[in-house]
Protein backbone atom coordinates (compact mmCIF):
# COMPACT_ATOMS: atom_id res chain seq x y z
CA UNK A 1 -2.94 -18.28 -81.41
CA UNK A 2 -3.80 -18.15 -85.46
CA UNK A 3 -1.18 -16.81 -87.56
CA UNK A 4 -2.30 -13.43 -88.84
CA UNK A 5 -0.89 -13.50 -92.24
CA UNK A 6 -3.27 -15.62 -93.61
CA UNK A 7 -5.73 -13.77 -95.95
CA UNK A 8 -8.77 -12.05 -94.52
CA UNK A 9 -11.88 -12.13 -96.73
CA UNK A 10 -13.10 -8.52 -98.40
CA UNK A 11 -16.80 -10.09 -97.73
CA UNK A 12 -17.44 -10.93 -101.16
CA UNK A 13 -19.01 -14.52 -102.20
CA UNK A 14 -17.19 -17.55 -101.51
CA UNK A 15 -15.95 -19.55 -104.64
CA UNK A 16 -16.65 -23.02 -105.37
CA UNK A 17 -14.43 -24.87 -103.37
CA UNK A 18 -13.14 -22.21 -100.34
CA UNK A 19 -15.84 -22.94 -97.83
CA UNK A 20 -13.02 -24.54 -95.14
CA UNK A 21 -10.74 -21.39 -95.69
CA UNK A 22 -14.24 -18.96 -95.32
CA UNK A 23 -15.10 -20.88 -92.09
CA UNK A 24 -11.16 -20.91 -90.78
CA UNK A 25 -10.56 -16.98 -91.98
CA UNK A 26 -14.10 -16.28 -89.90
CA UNK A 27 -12.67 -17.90 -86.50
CA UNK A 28 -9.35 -15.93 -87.04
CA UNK A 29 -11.38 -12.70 -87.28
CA UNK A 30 -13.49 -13.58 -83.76
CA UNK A 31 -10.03 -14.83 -82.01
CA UNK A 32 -8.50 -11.64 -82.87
CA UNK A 33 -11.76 -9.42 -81.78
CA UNK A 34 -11.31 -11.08 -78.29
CA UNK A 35 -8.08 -10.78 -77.91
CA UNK A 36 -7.95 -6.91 -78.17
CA UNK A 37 -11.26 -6.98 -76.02
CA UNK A 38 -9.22 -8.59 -73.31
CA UNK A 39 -6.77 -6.02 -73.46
CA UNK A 40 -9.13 -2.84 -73.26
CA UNK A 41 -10.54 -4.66 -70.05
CA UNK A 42 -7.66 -5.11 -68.04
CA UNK A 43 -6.33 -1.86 -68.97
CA UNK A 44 -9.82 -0.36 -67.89
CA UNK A 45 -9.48 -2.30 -64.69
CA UNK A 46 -5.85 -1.02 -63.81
CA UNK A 47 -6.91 2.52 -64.13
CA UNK A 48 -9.75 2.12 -62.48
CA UNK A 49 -7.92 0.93 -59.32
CA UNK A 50 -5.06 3.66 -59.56
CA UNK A 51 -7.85 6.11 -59.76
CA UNK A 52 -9.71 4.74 -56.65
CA UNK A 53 -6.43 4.54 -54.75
CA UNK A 54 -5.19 8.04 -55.28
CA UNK A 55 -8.75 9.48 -54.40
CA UNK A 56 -8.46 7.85 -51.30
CA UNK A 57 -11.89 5.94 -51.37
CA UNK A 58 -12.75 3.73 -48.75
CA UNK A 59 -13.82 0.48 -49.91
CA UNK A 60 -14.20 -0.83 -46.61
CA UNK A 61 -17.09 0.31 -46.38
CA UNK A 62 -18.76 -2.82 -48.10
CA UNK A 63 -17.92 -4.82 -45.22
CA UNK A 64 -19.94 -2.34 -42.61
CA UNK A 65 -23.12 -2.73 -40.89
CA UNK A 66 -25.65 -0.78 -43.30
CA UNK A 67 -26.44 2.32 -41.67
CA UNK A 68 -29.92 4.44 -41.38
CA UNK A 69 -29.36 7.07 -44.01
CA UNK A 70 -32.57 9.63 -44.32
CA UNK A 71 -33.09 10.01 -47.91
CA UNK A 72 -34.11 13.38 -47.48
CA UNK A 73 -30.62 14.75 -46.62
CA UNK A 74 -27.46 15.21 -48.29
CA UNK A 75 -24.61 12.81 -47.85
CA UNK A 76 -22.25 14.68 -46.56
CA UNK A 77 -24.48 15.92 -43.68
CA UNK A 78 -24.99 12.50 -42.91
CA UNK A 79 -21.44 11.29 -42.60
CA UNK A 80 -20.92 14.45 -40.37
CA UNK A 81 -23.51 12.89 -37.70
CA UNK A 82 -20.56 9.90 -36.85
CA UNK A 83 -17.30 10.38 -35.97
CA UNK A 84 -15.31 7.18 -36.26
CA UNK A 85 -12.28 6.29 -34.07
CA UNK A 86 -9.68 3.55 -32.81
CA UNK A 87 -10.33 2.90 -28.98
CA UNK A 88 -9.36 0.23 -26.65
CA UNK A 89 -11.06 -1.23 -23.69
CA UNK A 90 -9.28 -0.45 -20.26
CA UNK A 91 -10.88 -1.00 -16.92
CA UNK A 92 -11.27 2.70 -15.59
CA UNK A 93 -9.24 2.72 -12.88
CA UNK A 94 -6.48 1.24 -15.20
CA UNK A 95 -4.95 -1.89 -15.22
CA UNK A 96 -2.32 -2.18 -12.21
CA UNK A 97 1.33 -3.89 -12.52
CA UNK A 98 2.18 -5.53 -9.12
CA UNK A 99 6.37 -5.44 -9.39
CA UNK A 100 8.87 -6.18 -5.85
CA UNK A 101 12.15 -4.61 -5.77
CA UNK A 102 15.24 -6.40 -7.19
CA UNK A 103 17.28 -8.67 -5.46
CA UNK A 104 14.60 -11.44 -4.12
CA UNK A 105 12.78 -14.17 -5.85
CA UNK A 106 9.41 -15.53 -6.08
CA UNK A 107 8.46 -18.03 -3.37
CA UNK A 108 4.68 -18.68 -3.49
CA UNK A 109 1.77 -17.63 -5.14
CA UNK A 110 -0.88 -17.45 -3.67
CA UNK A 111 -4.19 -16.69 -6.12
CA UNK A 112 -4.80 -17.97 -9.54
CA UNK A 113 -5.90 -15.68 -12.91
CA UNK A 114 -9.34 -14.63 -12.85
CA UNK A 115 -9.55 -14.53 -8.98
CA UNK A 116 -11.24 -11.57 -7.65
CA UNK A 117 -9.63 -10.21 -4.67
CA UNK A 118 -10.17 -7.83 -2.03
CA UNK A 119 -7.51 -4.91 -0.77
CA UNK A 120 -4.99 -6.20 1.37
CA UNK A 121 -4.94 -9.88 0.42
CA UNK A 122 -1.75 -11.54 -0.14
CA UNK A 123 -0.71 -12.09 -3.95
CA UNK A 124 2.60 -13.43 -3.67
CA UNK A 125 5.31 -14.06 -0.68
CA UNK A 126 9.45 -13.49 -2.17
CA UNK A 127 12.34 -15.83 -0.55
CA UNK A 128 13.52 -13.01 1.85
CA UNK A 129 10.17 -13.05 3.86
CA UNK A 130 11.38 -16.03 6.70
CA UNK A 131 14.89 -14.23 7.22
CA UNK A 132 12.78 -10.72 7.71
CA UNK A 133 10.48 -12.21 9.50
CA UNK A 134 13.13 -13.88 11.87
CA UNK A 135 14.82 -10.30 12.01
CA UNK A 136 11.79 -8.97 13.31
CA UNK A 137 11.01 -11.68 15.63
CA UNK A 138 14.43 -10.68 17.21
CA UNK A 139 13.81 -7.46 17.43
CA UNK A 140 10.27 -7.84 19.27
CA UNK A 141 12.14 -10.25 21.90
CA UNK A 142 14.80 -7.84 22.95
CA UNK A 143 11.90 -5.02 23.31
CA UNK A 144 9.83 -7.30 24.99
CA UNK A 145 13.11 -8.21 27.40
CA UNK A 146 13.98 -4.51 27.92
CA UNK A 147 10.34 -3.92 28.89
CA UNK A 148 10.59 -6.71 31.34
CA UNK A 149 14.34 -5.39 32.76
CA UNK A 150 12.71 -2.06 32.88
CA UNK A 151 9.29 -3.21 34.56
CA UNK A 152 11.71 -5.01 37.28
CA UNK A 153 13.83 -2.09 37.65
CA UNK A 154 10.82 0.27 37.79
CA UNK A 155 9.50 -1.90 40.80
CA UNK A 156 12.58 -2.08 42.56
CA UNK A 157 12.95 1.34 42.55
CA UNK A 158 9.53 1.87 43.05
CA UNK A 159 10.11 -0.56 46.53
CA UNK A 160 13.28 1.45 47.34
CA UNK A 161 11.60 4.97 47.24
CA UNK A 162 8.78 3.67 49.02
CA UNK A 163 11.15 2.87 51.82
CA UNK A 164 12.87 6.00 51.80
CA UNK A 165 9.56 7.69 51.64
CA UNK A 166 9.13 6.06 54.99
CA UNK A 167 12.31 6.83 56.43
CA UNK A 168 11.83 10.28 55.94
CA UNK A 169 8.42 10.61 57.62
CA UNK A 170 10.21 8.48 60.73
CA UNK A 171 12.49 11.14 60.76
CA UNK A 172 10.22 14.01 60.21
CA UNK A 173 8.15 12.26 62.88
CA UNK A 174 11.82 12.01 65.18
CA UNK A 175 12.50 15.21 64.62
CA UNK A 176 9.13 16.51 65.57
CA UNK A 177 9.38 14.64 68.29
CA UNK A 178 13.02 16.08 69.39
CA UNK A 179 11.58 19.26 69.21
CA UNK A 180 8.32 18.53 70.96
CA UNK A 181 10.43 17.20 74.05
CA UNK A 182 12.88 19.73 74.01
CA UNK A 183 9.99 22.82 74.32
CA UNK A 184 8.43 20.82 76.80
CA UNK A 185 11.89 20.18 79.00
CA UNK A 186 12.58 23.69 78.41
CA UNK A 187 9.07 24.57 80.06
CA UNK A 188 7.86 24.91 83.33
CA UNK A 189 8.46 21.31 85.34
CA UNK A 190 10.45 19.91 82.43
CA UNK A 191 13.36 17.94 83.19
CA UNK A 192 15.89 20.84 81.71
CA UNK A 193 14.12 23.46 83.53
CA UNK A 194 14.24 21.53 86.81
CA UNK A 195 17.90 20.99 86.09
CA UNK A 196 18.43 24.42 85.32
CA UNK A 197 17.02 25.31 88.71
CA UNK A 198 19.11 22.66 90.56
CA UNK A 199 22.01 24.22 89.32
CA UNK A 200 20.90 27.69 90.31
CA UNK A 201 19.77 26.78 93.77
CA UNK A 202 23.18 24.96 94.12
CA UNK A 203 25.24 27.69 92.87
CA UNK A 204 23.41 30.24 95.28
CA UNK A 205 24.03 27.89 98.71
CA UNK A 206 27.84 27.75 97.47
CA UNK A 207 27.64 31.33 97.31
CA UNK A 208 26.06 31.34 100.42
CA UNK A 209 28.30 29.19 102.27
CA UNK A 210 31.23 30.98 100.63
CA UNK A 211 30.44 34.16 102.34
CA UNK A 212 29.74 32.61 105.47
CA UNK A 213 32.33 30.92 105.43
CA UNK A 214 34.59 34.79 105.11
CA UNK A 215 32.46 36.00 107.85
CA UNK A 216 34.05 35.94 110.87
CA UNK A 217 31.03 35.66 113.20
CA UNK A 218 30.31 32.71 110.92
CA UNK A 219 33.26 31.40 110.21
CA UNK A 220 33.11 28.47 112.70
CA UNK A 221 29.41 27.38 111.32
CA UNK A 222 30.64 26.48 107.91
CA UNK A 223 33.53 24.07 107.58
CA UNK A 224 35.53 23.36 104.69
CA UNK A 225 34.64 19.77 104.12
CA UNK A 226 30.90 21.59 103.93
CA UNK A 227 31.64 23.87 101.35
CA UNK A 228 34.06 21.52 99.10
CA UNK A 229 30.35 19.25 99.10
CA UNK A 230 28.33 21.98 98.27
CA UNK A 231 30.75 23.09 95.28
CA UNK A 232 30.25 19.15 94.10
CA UNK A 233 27.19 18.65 94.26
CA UNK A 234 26.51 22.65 92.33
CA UNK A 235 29.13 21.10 89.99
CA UNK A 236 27.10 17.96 89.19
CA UNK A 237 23.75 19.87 88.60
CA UNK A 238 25.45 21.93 86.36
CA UNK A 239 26.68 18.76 84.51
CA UNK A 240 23.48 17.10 84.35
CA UNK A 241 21.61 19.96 83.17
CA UNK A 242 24.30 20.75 80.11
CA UNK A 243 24.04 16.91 79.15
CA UNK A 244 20.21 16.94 78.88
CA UNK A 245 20.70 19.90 76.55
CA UNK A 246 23.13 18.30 74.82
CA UNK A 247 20.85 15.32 74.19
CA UNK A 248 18.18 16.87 73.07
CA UNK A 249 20.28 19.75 70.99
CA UNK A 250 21.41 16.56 69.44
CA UNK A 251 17.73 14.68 68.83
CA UNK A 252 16.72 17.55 66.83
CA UNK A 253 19.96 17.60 65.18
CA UNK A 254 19.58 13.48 64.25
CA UNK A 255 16.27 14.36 63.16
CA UNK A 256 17.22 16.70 61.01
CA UNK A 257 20.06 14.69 59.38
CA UNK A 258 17.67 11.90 59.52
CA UNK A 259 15.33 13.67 57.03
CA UNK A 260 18.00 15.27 55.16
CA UNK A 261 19.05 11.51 54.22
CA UNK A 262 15.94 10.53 53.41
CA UNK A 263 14.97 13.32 51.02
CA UNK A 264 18.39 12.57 49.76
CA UNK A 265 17.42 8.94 49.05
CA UNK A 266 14.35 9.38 47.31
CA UNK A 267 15.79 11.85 44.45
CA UNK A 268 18.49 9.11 43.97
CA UNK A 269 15.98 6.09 43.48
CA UNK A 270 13.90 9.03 41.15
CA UNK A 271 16.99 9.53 38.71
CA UNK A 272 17.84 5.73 38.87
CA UNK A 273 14.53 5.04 37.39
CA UNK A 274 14.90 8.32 34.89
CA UNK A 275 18.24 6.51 34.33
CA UNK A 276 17.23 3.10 33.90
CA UNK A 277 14.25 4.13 31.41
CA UNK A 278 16.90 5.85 28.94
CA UNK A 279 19.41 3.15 28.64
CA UNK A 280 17.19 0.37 27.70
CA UNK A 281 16.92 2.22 24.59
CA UNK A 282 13.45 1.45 23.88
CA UNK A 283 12.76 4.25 21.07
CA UNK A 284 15.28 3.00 19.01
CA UNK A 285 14.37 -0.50 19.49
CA UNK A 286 11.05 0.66 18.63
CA UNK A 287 11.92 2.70 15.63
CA UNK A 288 14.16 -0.41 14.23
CA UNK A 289 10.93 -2.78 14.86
CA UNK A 290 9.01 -0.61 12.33
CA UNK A 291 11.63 -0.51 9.71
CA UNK A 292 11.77 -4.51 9.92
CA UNK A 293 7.62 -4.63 9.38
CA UNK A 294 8.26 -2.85 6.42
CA UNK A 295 10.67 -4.92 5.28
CA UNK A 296 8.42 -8.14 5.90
CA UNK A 297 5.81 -6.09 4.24
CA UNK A 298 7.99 -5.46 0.56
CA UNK A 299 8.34 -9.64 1.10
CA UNK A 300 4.38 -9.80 1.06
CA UNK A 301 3.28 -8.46 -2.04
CA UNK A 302 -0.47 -7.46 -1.39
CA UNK A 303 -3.21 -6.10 -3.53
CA UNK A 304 -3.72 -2.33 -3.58
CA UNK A 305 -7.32 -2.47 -4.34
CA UNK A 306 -9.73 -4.55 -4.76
CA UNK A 307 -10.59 -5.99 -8.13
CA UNK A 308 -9.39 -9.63 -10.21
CA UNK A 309 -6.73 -11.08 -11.44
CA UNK A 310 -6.01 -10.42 -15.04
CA UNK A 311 -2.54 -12.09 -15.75
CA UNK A 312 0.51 -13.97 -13.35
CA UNK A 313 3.93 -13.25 -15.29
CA UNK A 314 5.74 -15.22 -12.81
CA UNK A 315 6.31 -18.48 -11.47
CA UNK A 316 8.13 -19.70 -8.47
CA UNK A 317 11.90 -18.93 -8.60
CA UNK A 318 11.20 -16.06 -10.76
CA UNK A 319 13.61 -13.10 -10.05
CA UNK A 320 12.22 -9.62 -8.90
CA UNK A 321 13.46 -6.52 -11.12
CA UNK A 322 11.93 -4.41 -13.38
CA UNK A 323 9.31 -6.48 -15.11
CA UNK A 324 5.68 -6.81 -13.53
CA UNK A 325 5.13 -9.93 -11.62
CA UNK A 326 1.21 -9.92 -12.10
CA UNK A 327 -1.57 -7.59 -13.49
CA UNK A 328 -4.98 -6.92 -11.87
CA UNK A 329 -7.53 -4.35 -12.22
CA UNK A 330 -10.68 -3.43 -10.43
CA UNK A 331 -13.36 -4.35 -13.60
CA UNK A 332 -16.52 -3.53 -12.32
CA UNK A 333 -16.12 -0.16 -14.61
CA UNK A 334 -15.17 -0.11 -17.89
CA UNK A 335 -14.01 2.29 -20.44
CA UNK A 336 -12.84 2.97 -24.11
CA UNK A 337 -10.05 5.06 -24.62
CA UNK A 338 -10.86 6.41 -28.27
CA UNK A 339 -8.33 8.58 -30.68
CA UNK A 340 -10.55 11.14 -31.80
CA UNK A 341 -8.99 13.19 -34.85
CA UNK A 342 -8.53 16.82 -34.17
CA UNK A 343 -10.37 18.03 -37.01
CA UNK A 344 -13.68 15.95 -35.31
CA UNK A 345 -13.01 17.22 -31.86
CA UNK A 346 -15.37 19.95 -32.23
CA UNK A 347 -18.23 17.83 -32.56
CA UNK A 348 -17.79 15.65 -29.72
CA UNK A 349 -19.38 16.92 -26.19
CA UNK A 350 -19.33 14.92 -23.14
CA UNK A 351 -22.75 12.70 -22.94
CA UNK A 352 -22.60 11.89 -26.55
CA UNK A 353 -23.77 8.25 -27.11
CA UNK A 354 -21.16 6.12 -28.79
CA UNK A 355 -21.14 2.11 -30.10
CA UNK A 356 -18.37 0.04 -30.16
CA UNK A 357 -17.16 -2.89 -32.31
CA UNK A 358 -14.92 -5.36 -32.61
CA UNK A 359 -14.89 -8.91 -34.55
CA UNK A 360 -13.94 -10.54 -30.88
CA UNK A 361 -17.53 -8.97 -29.82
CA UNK A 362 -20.49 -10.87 -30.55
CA UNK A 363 -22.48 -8.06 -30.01
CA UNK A 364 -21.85 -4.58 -29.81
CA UNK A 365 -20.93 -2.19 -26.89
CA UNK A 366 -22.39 0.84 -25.87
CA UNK A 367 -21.24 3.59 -23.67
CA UNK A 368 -21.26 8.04 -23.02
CA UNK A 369 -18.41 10.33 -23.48
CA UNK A 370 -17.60 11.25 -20.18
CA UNK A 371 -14.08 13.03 -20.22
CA UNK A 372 -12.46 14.46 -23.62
CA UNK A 373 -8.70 15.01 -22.53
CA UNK A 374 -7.00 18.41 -23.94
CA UNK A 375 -3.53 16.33 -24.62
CA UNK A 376 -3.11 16.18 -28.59
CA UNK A 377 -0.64 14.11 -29.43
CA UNK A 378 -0.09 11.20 -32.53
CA UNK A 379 -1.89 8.45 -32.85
CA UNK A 380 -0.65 5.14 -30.73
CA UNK A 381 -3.06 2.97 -32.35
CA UNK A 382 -2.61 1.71 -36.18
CA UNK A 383 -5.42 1.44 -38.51
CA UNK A 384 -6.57 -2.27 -40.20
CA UNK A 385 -6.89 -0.42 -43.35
CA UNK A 386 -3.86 0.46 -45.34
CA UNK A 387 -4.80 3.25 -47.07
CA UNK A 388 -5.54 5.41 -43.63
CA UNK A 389 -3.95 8.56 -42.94
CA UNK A 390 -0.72 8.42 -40.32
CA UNK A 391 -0.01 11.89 -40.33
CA UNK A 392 -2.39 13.04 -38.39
CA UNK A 393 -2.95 14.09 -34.64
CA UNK A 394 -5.65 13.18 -32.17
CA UNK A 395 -6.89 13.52 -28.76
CA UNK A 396 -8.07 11.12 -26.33
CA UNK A 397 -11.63 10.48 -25.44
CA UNK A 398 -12.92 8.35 -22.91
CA UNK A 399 -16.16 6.49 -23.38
CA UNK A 400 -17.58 5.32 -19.98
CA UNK A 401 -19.25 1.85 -21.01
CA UNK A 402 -22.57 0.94 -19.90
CA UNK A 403 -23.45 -0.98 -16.50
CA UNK A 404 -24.86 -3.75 -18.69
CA UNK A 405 -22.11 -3.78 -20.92
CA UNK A 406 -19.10 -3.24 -18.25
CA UNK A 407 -19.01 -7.42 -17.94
CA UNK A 408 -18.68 -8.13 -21.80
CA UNK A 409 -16.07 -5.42 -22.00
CA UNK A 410 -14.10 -6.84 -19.01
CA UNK A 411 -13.51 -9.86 -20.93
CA UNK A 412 -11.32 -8.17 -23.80
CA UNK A 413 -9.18 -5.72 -21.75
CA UNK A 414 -6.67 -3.49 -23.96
CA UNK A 415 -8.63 -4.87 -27.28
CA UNK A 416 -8.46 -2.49 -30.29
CA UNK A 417 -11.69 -1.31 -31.63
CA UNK A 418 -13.69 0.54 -33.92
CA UNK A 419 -15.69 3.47 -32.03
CA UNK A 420 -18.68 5.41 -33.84
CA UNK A 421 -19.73 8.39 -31.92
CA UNK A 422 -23.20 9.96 -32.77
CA UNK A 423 -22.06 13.79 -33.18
CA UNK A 424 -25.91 14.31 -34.13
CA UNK A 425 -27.35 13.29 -31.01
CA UNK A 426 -28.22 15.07 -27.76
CA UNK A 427 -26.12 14.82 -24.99
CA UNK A 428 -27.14 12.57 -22.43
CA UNK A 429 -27.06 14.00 -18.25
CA UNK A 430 -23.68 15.74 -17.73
CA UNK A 431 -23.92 14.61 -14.29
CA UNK A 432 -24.87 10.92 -14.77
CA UNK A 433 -21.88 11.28 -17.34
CA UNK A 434 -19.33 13.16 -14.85
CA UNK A 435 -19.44 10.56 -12.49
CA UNK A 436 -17.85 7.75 -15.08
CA UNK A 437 -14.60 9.61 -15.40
CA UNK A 438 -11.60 7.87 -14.56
């Protein structure tokens, strides 16, 4: 830097001699004009910036797609016709955590990232799945064994009533029969009746013979070896007749114990089966097989709908606990979840048209606003740009993504972007939009 206390010319005409002190007094003059130049510019520059920066500009802007401004209307009105947001890309059904209860470990896995999959199919199998298995293998053998015992009872019992079903019939049939003899004994000609008459025709020649043998005019027709025959042989019709009642008093008697027995028989082979039947238990061998499926079933971990494989956060040994073991989501739909400031919330509708960006997407997305969700609550996404507002509060508002689209987006699940809604627009069909929302 010169010195500045060298003399500075008053412009008047050199003297003879002082041209090298003009020329060196005229390069001091133009080093010291810059110098303070340089300083008005970078003071200019700093105060430009401050100014800038409290205003809250947004120089970001540069950076932007150009958009269609109409020439013929004011800028504000056209910056009123977007509403910008933070969104992310979520499949619309959400994106599912697939977790097993603590206590086991990973044993296999079964599908690979990327994999679609259908409901039902097996993700992953834990450690405890053999032993539960085994358990319920155990537990199907002794109800398959107490069906058997109880089938082989049944039949038995079934072969032991069928018996004393027939045993009573004989001796309903016995008795019947008793009966049926003793009417017809009892009847004219029957063997008691004829008996019964014996012994009355018997009795009434002893009673004959007995007075005869009083009469004195008789007395010597009837001797007493006569009359002691007559009394036996009265005596033995009289036996014989009581004895054939006897008998057949006690045929219909037999037959009537006979069925009695019987009948007796067949309720006790009735409440041996009853019996049988309720202490093999089978309810609560049941009840105790479907409590072991379930166990086998938490050592299966199967998917809950269909849809693909987005991320395995395990490998084999890993422990089960609180942390997902894999994520998977049906993608086939796709949405953006946009933060929507509350002061623009009363220009979005549902059916609004909306474009979405992101450096990650070559192209960009476009989709409807098909649900606008009454929750306001802060922000959970952070702006790129530093000079945003964070003390604000928004509301969410789901974008359904296009059909043509939905594949891109599938390939950036949970990425941040930048949403522009077009507040200006119509609204597209309510009901084509009311059927995207998740």
């Amino acid at each position: 830097m010169p010195s500045f206390n060298q003399p500075i010319s008053d412009g008047s005409p050199p003297a003879i001699g002082t041209k090298v002190t003009e020329s060196r007094t005229d390069t001091q003059r133009n080093l010291l004009r810059r110098f303070f130049a340089g300083k008005r510019r970078r003071a200019a520059f700093c105060f430009g910036g401050l100014f800038f920066a409290t205003a809250g500009c947004d120089l970001t802007g540069v950076n932007r797609p150009d958009q269609s401004v109409d020439p013929s209307q004011p800028t504000q009105t056209v910056a009123l016709q977007r509403v910008m947001a933070l969104g992310t890309l979520e499949p619309r059904g959400g994106v599912l955590s697939v977790m097993a209860a603590p206590g086991d470990r990973v044993a296999r896995i079964l599908v690979e990232p990327g994999q679609e999959v259908s409901a039902g199919t097996v993700l992953m199998e834990l450690e405890s799945l053999p032993a539960r298995q085994l358990e319920l293998n155990i537990a199907q053998t002794k109800l398959d064994e107490a069906k058997r015992r109880i089938a082989a009872e049944r039949a038995a019992g079934e072969a032991k009533l069928q018996v004393a079903k027939s045993s009573l019939e004989q001796a309903e049939n016995k008795l019947a029969d008793a009966k049926e003899q003793f009417k017809e004994s009892k009847a004219d000609g029957g063997e008691l009746n004829l008996l019964k008459q014996a012994a009355e025709l018997g009795q009434r020649r002893l009673r004959q013979l007995e007075a005869a043998s009083r009469d004195p005019s008789r007395q010597r027709l009837v001797s007493e070896n006569s009359l002691d025959a007559e009394a036996l042989k009265v005596s033995e019709a009289q036996a014989r007749y009581e004895s054939a009642l006897r008998n057949a008093e006690k045929a219909i008697d037999d037959g009537r114990f006979a069925v009695d027995s019987a009948q007796q028989e067949i309720r006790a082979t009735e409440l041996s089966l009853i019996a049988a039947e309720q202490s093999a238990s089978l309810e609560s061998l049941k009840q105790q097989i479907e409590l072991l499926k379930l166990n086998v079933a938490t050592s299966r971990l199967v998917a809950p709908t269909k849809g693909r494989v987005l991320q395995i956060d395990a490998t084999i040994g890993t422990a089960t606990g609180v942390a997902p073991l894999m994520h998977m989501a049906n993608t086939s739909e796709m949405v953006c979840v946009a933060e929507v400031n509350v002061a623009d919330l009363g220009r979005i509708q549902e059916g609004q048209t909306a474009v979405i960006r992101s450096p990650a997407l070559k192209e960009t997305i476009e989709g409807t606003v098909s649900r606008i969700h009454s929750l306001i609550a802060a922000p959970t996404l952070a702006s790129p740009y530093p000079m945003a507002a964070v003390d604000r509060y928004s509301a969410d508002v789901v974008i359904a993504i296009n059909e043509e689209d939905a594949q891109r987006a599938s390939r950036f699940i949970e990425l941040q972007v930048d949403v522009e809604i077009d507040a200006a627009g119509k609204p597209a069909n309510a009901k084509v939009a009311a059927t995207s929302k998740p």
